[in-house]
Protein backbone atom coordinates (compact mmCIF):
# COMPACT_ATOMS: atom_id res chain seq x y z
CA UNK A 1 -46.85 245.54 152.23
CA UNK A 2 -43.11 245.86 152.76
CA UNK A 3 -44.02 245.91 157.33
CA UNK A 4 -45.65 242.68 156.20
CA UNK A 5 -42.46 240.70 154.43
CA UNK A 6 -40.51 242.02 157.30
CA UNK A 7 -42.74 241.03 159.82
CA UNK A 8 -43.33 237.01 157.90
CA UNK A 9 -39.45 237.47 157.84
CA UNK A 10 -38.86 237.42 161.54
CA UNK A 11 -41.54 235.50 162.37
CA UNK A 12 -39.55 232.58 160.11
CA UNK A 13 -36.88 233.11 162.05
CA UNK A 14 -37.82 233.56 165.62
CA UNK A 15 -39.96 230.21 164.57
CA UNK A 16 -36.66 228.55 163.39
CA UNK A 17 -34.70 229.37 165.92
CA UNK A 18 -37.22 228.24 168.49
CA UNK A 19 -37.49 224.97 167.04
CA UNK A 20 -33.53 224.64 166.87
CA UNK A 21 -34.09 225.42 171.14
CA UNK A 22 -36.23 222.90 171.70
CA UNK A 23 -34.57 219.94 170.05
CA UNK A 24 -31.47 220.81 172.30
CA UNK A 25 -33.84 221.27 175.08
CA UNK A 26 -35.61 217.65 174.76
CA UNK A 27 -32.39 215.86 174.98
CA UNK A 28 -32.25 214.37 178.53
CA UNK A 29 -30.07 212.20 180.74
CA UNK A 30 -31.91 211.35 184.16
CA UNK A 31 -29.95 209.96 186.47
CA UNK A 32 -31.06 208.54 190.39
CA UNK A 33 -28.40 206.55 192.35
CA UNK A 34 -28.57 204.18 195.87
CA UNK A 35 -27.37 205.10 199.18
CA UNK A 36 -24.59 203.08 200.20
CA UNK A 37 -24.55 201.85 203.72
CA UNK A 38 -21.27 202.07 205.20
CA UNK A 39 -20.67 200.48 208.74
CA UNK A 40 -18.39 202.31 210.78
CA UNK A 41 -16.53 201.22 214.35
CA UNK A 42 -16.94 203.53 217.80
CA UNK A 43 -14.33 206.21 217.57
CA UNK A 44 -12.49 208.12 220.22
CA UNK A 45 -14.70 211.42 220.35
CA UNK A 46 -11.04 213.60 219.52
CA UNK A 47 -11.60 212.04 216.36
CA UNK A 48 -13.99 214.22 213.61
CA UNK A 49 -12.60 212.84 210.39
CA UNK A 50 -13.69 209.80 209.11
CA UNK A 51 -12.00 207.64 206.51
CA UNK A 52 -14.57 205.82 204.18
CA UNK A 53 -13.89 202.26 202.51
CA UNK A 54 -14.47 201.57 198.67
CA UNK A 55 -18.19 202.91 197.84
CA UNK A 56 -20.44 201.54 195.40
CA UNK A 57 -23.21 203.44 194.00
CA UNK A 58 -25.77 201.27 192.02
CA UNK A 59 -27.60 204.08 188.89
CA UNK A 60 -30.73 203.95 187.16
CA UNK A 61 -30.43 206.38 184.30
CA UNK A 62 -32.77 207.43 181.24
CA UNK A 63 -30.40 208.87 178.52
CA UNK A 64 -32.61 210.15 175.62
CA UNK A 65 -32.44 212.22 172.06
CA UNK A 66 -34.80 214.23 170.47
CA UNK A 67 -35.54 216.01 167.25
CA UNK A 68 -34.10 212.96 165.00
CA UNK A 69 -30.73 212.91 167.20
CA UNK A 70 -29.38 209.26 168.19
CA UNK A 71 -26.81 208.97 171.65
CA UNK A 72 -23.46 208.54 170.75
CA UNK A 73 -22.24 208.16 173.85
CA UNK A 74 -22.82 208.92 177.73
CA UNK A 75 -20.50 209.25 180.65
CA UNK A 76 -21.12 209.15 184.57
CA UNK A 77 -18.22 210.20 186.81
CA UNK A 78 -17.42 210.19 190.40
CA UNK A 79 -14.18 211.38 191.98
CA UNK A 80 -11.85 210.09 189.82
CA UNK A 81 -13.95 207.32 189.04
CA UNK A 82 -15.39 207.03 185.37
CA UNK A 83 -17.73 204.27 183.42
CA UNK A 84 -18.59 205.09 179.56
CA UNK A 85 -21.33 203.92 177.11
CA UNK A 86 -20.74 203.61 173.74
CA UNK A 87 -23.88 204.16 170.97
CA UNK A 88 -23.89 200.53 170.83
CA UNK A 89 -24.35 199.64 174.44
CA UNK A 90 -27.28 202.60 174.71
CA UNK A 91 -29.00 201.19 172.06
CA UNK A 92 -28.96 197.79 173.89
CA UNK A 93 -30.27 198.90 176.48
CA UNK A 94 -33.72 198.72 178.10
CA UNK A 95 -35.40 202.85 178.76
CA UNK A 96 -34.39 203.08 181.80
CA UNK A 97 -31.30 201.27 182.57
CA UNK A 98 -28.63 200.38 185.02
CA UNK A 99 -25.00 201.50 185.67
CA UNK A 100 -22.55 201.10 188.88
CA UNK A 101 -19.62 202.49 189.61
CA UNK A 102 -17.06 201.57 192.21
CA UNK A 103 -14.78 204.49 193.69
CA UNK A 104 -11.87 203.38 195.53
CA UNK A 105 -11.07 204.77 199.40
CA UNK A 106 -8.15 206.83 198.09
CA UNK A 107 -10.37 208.55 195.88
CA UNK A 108 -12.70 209.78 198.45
CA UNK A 109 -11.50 212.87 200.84
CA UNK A 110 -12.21 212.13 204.62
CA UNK A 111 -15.83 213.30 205.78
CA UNK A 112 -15.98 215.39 209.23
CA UNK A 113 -18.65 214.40 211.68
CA UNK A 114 -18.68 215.29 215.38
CA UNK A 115 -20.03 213.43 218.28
CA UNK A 116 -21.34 210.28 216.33
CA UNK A 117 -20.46 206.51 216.64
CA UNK A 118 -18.17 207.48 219.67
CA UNK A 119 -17.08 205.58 222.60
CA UNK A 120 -18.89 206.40 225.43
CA UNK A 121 -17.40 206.46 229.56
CA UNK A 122 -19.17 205.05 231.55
CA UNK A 123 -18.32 204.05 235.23
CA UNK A 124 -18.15 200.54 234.96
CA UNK A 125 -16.03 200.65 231.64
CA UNK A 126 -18.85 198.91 229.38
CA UNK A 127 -19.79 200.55 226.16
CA UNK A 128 -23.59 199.92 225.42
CA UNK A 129 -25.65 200.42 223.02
CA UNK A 130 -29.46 199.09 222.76
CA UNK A 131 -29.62 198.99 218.52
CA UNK A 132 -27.52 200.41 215.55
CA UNK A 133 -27.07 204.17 215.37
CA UNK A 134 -27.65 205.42 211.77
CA UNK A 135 -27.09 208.93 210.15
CA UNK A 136 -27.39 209.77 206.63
CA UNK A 137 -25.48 212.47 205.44
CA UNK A 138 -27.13 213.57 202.17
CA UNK A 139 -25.02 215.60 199.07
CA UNK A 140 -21.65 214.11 200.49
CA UNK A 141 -20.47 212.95 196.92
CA UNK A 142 -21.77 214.24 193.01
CA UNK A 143 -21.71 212.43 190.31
CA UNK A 144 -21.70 213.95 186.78
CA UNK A 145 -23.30 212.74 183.90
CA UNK A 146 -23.22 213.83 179.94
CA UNK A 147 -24.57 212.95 176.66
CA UNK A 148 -23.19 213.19 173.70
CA UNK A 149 -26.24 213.01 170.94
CA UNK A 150 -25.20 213.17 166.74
CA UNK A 151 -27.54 213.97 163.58
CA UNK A 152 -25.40 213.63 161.20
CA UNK A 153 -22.78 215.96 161.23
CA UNK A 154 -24.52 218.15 164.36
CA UNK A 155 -23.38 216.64 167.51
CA UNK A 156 -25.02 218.01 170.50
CA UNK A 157 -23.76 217.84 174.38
CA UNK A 158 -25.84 217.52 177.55
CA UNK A 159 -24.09 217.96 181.30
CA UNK A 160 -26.04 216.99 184.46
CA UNK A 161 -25.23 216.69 188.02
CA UNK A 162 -26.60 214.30 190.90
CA UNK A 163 -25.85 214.84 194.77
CA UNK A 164 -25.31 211.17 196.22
CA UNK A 165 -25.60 210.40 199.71
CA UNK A 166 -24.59 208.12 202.33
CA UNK A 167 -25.67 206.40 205.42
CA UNK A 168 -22.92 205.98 208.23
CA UNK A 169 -24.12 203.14 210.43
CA UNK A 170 -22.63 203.15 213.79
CA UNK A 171 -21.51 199.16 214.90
CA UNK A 172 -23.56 198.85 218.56
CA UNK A 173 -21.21 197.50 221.10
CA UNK A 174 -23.33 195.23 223.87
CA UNK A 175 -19.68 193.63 225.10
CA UNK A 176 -17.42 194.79 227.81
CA UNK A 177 -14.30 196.28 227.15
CA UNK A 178 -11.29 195.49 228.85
């Protein structure tokens, strides 16, 4: 009888504990961003660093609470670059809403590319090119995103991280230089 007790006894806890787990675990915060297209001049091909302009990334998020828990807040981050929520603006807020951030040049480190968008000799001196030249350079930036959800007194904390990419396009030149 007494193996029994013990055994109900743990059960009640491991059950407990369990259900503690998965109301942290059904908080979410979903986040899925744009690429920014960023138009770029020929280069000298000596040249491997690139300097990018102000980019703007355009986010569809789901931020969500479980288990009786209500947002508080939630926070996306880029660089240096930062745009908040408050309880009140979440609850405004459709499901899945939108969010954009700006990040300045000077917060965004040079990117290294080789032997793209550069100025090609020729004989006759005329730099051609038939269309655009595109790359896309995926993971160059993250953004971070967190959640702060309260019951209460219990506040609970979610992190997540999105890569964000870019596409480079390379201006096509159909002139002759001089």
């Amino acid at each position: 009888m007494r193996s029994i007790r013990c055994s109900v006894a743990i059960l009640l806890a491991v059950t407990a504990v369990t259900q503690a787990e998965e109301n942290t675990l059904t908080h979410s915060l979903v986040l899925t961003a744009n690429t920014p297209r960023v138009e770029i001049a020929r280069r000298s091909a000596a040249r491997n660093y690139l300097r990018l302009p102000a980019l703007e990334f355009d986010f569809q998020f789901t931020a969500q609470c479980a288990g009786g828990f209500s947002p508080q807040s939630m926070s996306v981050s880029i660089a240096d670059s930062r745009k908040s929520l408050s309880a009140e603006q979440l609850a405004n807020m459709a499901a899945a809403a939108e969010l954009t951030i700006t990040v300045p040049a000077r917060q965004l480190a040079p990117i290294a590319i080789e032997n793209f968008c550069v100025v090609p000799a020729t004989d006759t001196g005329a730099i051609t090119s038939p269309a655009k030249q595109a790359i896309t350079l995926p993971a160059a930036f993250s953004a971070q995103g967190s959640l702060l959800c309260v019951y209460e007194d219990q506040q609970e904390m979610i992190y997540t991280s999105h890569s964000l990419s870019i596409t480079l396009v390379c201006d096509s030149v159909d002139e002759e230089t001089e």
